[in-house]
N, C-alpha and C. Protein backbone atom coordinates (compact mmCIF):
# COMPACT_ATOMS: atom_id res chain seq x y z
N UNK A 1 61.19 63.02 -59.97
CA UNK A 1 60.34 62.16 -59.15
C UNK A 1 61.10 61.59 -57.95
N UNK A 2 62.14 61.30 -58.25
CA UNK A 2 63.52 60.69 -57.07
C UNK A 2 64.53 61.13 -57.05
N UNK A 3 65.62 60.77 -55.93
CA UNK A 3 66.93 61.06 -56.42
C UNK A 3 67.52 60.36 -57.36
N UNK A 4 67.12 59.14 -57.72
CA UNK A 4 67.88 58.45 -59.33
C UNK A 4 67.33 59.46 -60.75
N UNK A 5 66.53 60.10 -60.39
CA UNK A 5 66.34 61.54 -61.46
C UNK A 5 67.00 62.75 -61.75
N UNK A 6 66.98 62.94 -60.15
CA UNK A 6 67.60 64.33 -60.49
C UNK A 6 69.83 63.78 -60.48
N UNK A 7 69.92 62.48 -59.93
CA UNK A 7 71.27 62.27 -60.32
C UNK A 7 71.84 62.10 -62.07
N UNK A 8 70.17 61.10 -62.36
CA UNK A 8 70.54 61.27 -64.43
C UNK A 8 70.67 62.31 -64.58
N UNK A 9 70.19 63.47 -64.62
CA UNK A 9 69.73 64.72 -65.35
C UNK A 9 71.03 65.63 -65.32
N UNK A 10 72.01 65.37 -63.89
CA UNK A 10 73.14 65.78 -62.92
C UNK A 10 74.23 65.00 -64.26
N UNK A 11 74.32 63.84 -64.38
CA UNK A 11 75.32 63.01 -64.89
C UNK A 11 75.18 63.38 -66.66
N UNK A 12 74.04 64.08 -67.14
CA UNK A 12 73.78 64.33 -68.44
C UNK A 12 74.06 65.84 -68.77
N UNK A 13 73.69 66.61 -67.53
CA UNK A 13 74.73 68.06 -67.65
C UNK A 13 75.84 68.12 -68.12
N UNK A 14 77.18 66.82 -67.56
CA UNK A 14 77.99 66.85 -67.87
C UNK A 14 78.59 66.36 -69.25
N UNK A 15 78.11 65.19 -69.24
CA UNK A 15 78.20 64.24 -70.60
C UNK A 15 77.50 65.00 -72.11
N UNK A 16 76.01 65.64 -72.03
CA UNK A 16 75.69 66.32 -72.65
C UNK A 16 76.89 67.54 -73.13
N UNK A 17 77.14 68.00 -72.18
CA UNK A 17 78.03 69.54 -72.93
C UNK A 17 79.68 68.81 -73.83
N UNK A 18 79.21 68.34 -74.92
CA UNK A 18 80.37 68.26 -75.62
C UNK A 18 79.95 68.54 -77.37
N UNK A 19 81.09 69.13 -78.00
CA UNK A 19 80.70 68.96 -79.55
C UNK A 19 81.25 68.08 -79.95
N UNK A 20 81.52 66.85 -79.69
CA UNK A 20 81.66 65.73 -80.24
C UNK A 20 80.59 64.88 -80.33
N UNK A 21 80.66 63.68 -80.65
CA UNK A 21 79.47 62.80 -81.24
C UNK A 21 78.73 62.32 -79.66
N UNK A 22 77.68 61.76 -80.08
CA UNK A 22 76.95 61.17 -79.41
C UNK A 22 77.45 60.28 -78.12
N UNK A 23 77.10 60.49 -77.29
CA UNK A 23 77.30 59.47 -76.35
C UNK A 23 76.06 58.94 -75.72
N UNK A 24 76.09 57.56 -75.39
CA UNK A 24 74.65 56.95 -74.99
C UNK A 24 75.19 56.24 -74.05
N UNK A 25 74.66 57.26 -72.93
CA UNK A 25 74.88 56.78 -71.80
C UNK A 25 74.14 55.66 -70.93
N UNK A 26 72.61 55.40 -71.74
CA UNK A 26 72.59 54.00 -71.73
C UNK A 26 72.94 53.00 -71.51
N UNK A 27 73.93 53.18 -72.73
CA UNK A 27 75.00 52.01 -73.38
C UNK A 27 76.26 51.62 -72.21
N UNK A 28 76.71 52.49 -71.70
CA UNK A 28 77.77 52.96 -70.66
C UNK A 28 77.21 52.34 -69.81
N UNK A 29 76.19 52.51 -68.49
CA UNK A 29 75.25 51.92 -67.40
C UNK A 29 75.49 50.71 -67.98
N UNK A 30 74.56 50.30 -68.60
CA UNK A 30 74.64 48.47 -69.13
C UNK A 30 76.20 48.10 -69.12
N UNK A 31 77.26 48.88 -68.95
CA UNK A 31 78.48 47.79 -69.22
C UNK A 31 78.70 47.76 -67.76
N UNK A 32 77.80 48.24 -66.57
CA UNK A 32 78.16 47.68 -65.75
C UNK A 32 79.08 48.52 -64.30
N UNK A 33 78.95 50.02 -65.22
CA UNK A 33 79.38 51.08 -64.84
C UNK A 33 77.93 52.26 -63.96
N UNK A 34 79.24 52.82 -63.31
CA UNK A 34 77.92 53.80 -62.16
C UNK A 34 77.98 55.48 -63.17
N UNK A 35 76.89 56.32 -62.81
CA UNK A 35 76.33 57.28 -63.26
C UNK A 35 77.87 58.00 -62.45
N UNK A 36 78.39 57.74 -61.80
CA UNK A 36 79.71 58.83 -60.89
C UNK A 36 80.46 58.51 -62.28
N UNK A 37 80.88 57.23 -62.34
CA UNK A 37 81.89 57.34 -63.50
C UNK A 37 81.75 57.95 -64.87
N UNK A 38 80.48 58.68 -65.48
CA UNK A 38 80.88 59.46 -66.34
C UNK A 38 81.74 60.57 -66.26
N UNK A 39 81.82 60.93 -64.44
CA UNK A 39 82.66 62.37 -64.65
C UNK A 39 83.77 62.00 -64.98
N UNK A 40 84.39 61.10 -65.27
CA UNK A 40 85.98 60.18 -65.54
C UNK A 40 85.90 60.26 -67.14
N UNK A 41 84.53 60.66 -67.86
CA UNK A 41 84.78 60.36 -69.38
C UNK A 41 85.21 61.68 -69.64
N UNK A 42 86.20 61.33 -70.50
CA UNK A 42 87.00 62.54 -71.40
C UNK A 42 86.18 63.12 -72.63
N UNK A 43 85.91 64.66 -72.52
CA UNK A 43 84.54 65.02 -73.13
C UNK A 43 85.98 65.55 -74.56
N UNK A 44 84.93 66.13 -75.66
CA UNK A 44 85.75 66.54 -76.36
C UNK A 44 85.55 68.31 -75.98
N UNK A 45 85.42 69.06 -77.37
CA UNK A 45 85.10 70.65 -76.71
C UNK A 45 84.18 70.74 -76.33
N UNK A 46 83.75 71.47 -75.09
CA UNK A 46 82.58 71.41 -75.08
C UNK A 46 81.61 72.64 -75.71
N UNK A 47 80.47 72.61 -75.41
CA UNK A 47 79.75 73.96 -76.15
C UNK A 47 79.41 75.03 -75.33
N UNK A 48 79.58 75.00 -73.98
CA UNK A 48 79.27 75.73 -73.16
C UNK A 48 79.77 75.93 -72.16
N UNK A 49 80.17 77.17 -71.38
CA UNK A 49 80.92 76.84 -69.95
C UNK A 49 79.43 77.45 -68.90
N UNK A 50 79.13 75.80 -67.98
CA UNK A 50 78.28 75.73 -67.15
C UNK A 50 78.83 76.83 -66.30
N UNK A 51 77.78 77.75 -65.33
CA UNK A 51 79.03 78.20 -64.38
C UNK A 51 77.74 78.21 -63.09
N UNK A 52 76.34 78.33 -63.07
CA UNK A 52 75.85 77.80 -62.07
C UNK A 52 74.47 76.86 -62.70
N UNK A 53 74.06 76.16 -61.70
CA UNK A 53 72.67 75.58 -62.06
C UNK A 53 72.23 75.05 -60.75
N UNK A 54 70.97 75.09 -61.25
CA UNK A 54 69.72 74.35 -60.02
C UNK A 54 68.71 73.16 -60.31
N UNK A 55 68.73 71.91 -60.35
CA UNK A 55 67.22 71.01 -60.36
C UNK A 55 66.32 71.87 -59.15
N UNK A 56 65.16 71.98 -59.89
CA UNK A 56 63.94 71.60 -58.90
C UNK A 56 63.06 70.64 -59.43
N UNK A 57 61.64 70.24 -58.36
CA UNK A 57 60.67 69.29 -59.09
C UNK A 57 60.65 69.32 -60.53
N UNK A 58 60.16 70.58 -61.23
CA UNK A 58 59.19 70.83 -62.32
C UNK A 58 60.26 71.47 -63.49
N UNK A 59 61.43 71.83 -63.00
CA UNK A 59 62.06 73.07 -63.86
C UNK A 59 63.27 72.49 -63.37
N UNK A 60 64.36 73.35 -64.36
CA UNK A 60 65.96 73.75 -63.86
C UNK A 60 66.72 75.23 -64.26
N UNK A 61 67.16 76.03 -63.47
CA UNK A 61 67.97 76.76 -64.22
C UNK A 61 69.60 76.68 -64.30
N UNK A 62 69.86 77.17 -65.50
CA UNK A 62 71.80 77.37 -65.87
C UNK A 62 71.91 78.59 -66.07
N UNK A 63 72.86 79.13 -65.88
CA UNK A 63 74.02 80.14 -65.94
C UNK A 63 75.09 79.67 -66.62
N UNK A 64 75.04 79.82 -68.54
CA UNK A 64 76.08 79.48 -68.93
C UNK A 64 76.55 80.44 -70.16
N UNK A 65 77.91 80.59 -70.36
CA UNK A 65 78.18 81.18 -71.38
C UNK A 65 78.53 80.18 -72.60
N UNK A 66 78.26 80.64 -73.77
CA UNK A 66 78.22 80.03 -74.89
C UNK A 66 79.74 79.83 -75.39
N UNK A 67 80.07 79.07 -76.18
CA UNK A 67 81.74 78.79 -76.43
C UNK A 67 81.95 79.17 -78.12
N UNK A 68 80.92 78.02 -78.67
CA UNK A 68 80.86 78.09 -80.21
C UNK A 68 79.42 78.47 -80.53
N UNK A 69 78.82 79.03 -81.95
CA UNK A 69 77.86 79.50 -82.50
C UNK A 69 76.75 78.58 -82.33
N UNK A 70 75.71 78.65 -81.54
CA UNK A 70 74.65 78.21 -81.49
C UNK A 70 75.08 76.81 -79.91
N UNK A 71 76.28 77.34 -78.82
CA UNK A 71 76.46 76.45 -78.63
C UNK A 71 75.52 75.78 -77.54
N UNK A 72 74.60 76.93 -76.87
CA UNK A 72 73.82 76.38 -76.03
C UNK A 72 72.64 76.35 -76.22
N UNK A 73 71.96 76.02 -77.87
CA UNK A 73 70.84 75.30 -78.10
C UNK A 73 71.63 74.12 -78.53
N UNK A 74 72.33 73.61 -78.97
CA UNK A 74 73.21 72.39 -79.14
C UNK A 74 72.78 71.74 -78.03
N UNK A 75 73.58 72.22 -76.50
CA UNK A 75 73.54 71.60 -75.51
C UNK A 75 72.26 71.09 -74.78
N UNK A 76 71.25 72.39 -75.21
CA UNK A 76 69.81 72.24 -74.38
C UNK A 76 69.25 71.40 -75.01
N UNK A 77 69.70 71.10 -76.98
CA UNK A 77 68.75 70.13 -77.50
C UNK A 77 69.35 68.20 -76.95
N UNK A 78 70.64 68.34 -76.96
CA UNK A 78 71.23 67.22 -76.35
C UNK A 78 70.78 66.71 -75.02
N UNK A 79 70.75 67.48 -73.93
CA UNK A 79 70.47 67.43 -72.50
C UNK A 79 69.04 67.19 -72.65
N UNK A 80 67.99 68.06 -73.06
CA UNK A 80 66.79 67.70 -72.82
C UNK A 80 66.62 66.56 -73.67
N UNK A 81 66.56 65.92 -74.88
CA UNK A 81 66.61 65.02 -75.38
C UNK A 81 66.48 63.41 -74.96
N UNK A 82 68.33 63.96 -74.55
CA UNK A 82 68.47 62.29 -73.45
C UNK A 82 67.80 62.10 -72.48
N UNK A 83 67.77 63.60 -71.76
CA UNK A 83 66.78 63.28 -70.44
C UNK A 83 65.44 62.90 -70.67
N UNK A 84 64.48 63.00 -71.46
CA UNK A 84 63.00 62.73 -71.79
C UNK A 84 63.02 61.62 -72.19
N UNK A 85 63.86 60.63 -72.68
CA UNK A 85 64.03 59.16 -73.40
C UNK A 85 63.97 58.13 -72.32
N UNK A 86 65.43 58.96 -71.56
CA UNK A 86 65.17 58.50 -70.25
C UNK A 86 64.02 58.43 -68.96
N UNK A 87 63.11 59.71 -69.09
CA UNK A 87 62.01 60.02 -67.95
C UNK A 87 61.05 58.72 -68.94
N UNK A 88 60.41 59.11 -69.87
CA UNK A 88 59.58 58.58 -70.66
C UNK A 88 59.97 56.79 -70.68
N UNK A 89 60.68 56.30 -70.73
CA UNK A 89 61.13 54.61 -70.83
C UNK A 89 60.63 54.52 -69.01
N UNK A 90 61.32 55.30 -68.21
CA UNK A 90 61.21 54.59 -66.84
C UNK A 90 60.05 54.95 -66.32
N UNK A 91 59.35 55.73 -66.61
CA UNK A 91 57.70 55.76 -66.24
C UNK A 91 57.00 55.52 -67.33
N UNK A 92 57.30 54.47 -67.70
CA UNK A 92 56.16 54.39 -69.32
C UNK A 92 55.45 55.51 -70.11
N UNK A 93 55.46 56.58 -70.03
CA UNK A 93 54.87 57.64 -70.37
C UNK A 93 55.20 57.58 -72.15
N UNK A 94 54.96 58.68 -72.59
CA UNK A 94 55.10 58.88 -74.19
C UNK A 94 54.56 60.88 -74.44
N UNK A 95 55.20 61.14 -75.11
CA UNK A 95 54.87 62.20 -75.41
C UNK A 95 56.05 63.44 -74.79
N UNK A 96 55.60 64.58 -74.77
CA UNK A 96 56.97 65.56 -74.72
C UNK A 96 56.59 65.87 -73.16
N UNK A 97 57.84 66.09 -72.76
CA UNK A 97 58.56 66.05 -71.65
C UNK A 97 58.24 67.15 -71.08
N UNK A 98 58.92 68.39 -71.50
CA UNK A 98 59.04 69.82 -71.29
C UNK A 98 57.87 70.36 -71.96
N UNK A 99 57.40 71.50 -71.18
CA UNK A 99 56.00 71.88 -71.44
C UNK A 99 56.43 73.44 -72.92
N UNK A 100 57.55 73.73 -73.13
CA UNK A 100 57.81 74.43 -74.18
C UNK A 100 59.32 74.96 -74.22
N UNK A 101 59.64 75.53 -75.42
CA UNK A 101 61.31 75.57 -75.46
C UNK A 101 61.59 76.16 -74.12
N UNK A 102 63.53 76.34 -73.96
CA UNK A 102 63.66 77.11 -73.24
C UNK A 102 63.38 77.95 -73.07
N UNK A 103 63.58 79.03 -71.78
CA UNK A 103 63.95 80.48 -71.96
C UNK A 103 65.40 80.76 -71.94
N UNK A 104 65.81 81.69 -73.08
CA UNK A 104 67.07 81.94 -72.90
C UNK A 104 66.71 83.27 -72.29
N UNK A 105 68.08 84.13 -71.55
CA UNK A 105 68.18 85.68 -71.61
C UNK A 105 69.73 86.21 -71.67
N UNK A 106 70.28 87.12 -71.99
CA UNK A 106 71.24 87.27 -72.22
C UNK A 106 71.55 88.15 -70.78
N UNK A 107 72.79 88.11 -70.20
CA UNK A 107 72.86 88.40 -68.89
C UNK A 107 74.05 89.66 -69.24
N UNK A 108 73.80 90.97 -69.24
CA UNK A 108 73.98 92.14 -69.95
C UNK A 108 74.82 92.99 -69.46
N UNK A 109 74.52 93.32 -68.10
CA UNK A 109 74.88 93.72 -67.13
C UNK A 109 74.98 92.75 -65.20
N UNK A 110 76.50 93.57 -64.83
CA UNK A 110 76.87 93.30 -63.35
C UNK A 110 75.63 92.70 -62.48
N UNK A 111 74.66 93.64 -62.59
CA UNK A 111 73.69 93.69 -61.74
C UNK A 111 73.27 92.67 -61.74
N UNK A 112 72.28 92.25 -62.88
CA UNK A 112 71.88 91.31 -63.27
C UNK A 112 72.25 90.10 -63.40
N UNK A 113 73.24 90.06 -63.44
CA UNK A 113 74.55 88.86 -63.69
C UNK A 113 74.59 88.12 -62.03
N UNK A 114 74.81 88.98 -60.88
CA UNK A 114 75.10 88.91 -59.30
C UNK A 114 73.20 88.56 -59.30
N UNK A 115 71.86 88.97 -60.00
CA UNK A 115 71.03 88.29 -58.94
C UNK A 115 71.04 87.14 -59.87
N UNK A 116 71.47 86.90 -60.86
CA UNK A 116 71.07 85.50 -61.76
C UNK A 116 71.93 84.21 -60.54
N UNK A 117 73.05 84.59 -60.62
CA UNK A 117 73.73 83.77 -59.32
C UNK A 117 73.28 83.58 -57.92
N UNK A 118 72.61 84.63 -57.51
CA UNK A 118 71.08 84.62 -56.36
C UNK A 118 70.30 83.97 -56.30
N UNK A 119 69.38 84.40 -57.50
CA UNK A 119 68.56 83.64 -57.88
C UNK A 119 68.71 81.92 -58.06
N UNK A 120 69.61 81.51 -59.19
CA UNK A 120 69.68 80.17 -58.98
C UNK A 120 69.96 79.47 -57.93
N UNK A 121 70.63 79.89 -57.23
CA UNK A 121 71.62 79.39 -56.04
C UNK A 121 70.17 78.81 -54.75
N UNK A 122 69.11 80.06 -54.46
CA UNK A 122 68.40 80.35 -53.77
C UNK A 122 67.50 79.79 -53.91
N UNK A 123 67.62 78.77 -54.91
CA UNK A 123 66.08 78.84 -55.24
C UNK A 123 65.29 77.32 -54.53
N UNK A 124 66.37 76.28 -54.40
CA UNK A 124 65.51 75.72 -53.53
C UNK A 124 64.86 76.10 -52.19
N UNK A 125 65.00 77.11 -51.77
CA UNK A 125 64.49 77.23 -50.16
C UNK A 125 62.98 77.27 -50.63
N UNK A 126 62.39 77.56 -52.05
CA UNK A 126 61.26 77.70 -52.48
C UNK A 126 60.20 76.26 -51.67
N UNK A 127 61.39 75.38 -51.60
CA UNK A 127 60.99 74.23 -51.40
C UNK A 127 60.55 73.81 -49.76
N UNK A 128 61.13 74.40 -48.67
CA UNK A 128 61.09 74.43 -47.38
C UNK A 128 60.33 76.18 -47.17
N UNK A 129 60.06 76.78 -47.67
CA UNK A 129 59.41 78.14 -47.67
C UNK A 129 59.13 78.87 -49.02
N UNK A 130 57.98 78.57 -49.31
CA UNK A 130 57.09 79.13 -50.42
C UNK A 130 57.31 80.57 -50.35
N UNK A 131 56.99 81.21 -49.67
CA UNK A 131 57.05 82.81 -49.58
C UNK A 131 58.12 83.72 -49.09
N UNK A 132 59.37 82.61 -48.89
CA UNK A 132 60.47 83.60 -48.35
C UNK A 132 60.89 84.64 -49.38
N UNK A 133 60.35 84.29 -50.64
CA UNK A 133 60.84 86.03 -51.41
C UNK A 133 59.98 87.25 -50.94
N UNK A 134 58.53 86.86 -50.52
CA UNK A 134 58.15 88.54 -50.36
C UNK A 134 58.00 88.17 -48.88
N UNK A 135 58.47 87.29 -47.99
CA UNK A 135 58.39 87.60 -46.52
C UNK A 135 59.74 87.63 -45.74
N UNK A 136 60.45 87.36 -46.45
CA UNK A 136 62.06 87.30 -45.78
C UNK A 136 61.90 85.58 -44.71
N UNK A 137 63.66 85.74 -44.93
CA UNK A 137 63.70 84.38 -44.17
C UNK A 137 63.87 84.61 -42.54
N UNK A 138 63.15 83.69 -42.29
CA UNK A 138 63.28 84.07 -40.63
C UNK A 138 64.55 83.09 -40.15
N UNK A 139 64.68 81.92 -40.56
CA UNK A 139 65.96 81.13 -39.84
C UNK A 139 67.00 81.39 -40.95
N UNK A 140 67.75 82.28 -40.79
CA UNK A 140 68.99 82.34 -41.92
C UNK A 140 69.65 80.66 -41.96
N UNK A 141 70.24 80.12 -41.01
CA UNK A 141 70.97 78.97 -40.55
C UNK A 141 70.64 78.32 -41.01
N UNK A 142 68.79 77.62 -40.83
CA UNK A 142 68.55 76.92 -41.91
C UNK A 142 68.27 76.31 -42.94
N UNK A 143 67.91 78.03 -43.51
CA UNK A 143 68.20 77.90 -44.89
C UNK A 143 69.08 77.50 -45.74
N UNK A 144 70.45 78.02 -45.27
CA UNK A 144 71.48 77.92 -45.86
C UNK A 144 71.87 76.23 -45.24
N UNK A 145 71.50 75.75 -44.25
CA UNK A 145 71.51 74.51 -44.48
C UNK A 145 70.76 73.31 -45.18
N UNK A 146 70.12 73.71 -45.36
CA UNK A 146 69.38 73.25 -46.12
C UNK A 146 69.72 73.57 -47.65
N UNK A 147 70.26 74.44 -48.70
CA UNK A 147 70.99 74.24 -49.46
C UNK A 147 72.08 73.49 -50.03
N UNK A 148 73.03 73.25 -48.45
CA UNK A 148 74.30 72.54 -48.60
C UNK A 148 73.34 71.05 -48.88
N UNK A 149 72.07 70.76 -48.09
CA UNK A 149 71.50 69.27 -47.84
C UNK A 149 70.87 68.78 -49.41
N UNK A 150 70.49 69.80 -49.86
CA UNK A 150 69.86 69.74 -51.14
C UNK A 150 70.80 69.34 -52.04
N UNK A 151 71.77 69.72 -52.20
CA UNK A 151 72.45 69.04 -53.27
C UNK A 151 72.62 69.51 -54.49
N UNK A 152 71.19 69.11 -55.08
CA UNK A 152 71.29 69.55 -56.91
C UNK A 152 71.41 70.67 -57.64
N UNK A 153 72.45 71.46 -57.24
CA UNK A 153 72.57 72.31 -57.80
C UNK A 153 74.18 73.22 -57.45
N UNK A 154 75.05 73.89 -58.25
CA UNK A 154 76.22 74.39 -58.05
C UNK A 154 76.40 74.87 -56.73
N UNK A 155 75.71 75.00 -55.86
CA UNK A 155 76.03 76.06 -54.25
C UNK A 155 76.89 75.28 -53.70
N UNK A 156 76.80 73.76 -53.22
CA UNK A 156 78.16 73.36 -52.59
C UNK A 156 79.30 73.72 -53.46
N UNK A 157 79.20 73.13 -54.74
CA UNK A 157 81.08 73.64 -54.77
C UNK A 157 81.33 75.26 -54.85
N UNK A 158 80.10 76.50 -55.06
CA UNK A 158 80.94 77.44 -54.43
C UNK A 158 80.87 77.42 -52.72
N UNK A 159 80.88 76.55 -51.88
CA UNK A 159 80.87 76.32 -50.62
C UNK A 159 82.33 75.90 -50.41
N UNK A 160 82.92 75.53 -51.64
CA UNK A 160 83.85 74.91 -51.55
C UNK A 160 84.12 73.28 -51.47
N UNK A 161 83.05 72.83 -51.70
CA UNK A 161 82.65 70.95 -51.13
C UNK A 161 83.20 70.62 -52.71
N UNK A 162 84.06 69.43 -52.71
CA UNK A 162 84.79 68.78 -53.70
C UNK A 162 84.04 67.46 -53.60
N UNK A 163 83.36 67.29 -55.11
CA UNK A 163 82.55 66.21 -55.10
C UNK A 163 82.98 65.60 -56.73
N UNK A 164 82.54 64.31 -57.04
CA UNK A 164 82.58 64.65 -58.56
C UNK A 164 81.73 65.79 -59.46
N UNK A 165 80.35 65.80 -59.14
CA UNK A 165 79.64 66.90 -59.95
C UNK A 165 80.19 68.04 -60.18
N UNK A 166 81.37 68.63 -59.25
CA UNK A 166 82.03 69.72 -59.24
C UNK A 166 82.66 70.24 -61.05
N UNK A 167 83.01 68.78 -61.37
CA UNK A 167 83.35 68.42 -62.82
C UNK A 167 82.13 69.64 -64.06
N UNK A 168 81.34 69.93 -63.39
CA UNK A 168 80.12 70.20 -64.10
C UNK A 168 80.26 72.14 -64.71
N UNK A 169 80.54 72.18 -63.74
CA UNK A 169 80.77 74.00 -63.36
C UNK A 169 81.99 74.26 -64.19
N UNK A 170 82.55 74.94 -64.66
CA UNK A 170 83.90 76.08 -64.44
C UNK A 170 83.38 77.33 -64.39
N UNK A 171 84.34 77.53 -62.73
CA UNK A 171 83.89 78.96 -62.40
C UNK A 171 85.01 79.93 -63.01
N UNK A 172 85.80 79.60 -63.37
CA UNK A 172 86.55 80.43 -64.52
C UNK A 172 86.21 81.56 -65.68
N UNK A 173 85.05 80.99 -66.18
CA UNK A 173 84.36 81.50 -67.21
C UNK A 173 83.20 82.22 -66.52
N UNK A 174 82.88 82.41 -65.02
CA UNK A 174 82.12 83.60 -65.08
C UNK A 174 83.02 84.79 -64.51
N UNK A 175 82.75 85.76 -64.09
CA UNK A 175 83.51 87.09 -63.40
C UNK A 175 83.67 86.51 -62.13
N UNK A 176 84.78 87.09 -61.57
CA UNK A 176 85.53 86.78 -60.12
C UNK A 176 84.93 87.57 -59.30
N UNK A 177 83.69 86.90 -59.01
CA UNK A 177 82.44 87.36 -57.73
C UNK A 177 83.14 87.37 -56.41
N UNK A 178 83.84 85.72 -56.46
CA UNK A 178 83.79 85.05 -55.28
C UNK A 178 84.95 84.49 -55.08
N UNK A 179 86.30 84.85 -55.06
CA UNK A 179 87.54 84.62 -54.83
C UNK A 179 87.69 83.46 -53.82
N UNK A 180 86.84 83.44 -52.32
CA UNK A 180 86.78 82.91 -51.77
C UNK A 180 85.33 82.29 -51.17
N UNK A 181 85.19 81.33 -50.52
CA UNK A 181 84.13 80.82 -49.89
C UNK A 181 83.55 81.71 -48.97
N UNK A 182 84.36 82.37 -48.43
CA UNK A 182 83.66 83.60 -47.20
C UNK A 182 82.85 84.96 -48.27
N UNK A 183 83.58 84.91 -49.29
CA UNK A 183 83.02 85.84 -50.53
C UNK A 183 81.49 85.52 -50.88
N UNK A 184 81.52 84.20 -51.15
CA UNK A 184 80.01 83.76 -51.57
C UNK A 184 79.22 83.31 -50.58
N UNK A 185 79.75 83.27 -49.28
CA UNK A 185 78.81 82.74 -48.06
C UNK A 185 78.35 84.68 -47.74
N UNK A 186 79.45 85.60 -47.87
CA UNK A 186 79.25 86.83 -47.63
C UNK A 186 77.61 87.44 -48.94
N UNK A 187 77.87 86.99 -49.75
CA UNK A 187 77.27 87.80 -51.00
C UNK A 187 75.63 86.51 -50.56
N UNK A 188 75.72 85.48 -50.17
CA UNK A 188 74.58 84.46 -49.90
C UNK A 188 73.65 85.03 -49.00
N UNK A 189 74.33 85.74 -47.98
CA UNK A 189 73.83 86.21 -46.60
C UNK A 189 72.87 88.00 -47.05
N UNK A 190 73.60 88.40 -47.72
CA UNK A 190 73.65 89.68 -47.82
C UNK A 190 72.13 89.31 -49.28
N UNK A 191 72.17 88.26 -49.90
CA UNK A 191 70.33 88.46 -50.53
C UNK A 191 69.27 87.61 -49.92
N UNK A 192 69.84 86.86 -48.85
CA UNK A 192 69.09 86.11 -47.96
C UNK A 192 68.53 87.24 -47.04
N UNK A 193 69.16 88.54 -46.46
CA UNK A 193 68.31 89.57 -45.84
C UNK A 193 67.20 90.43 -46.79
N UNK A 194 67.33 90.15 -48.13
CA UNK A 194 66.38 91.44 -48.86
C UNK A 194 65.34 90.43 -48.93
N UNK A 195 63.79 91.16 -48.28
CA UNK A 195 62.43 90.72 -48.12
C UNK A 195 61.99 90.36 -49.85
N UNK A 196 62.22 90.54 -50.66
CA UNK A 196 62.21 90.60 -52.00
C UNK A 196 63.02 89.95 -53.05
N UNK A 197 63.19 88.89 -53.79
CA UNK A 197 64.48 88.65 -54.28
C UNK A 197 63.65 89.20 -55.89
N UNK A 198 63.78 89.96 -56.41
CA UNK A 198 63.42 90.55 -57.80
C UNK A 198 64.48 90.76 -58.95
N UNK A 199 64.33 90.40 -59.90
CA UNK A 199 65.51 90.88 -61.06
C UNK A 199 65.64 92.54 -61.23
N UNK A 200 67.05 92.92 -61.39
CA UNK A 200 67.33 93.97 -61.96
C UNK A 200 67.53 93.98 -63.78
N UNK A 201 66.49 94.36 -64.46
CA UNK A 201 67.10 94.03 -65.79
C UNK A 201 67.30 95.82 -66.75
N UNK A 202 68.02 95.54 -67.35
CA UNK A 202 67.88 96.58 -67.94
C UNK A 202 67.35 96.16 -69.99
């Protein structure tokens, strides 16, 4: 609904991915502390290595690989959880949040793997151009500015922008796409020209 939303949801990505006990971040805020300073809390293991994601209005997607057995329904039941306690208290609402489980998919192959990182990355322009998947973008420039402006989602830090949220990602744990920033501004440009952004699945 705001940016104090999509920053909880941002600050619970992180705090969420741990297999240690509970944290109520609630509890934390009330002592008086800001939503930045969770990236300062020392997580234990976590269950998942984030490696991209996107807020939009209605939805979010991740790109993550799993660590331990069952570790990213762990995380999705933690994350969505806190977040609905939270949506539901600050708009008085009641009832379920998310309109049905996740979707998981298992990301199998190269191909598929390079548009899942497309795809998420891309996906706010949905927001400044409804139809740039089957009409192509006409202002490359500001699209891609408009990504860096958007925020919620992994594309600045592969831009290279050092923020706390950066805390959120390790790009370690996916394949070495993007060695450098000219790599992923190169590979950004190069699905920003296809009139089509479609999955390859096998």
């Amino acid at each position: 609904m705001d940016g104090s939303d999509y920053r909880r949801f941002i600050a619970l990505l992180y705090i969420s991915n741990s297999a240690g006990s509970a944290f109520c971040l609630r509890d934390y805020l009330r002592q008086g502390r800001g939503l930045e300073e969770v990236f300062d809390v020392d997580r234990d293991e976590t269950l998942v290595d984030i490696v991209a994601y996107c807020l939009m209005p209605n939805h979010f997607h991740l790109l993550v690989r799993e660590k331990i057995e069952n570790g990213a329904q762990k995380f999705i039941s933690k994350l969505l959880t806190a977040y609905s306690m939270y949506f539901n208290k600050k708009y008085a609402r009641t009832g379920t949040l998310f309109e049905s489980r996740f979707k998981a998919r298992h990301a199998s192959t190269d191909e598929y793997l390079k548009y899942l990182f497309a795809y998420i990355h891309l996906n706010p322009i949905k927001l400044i151009d409804p139809e740039w998947k089957e009409n192509g973008i006409q202002d490359r420039v500001a699209a891609k500015d408009y990504l860096m402006y958007f925020g919620y989602s992994s594309y600045m830090d592969y831009q290279g922008v050092t923020r706390l949220a950066t805390k959120i990602i390790n790009r370690a744990a996916g394949p070495e796409y993007f060695t450098s920033v000219e790599d992923f501004d190169k590979f950004v440009n190069e699905w920003l020209e296809f009139k089509a952004l479609q999955p390859k699945v096998k």
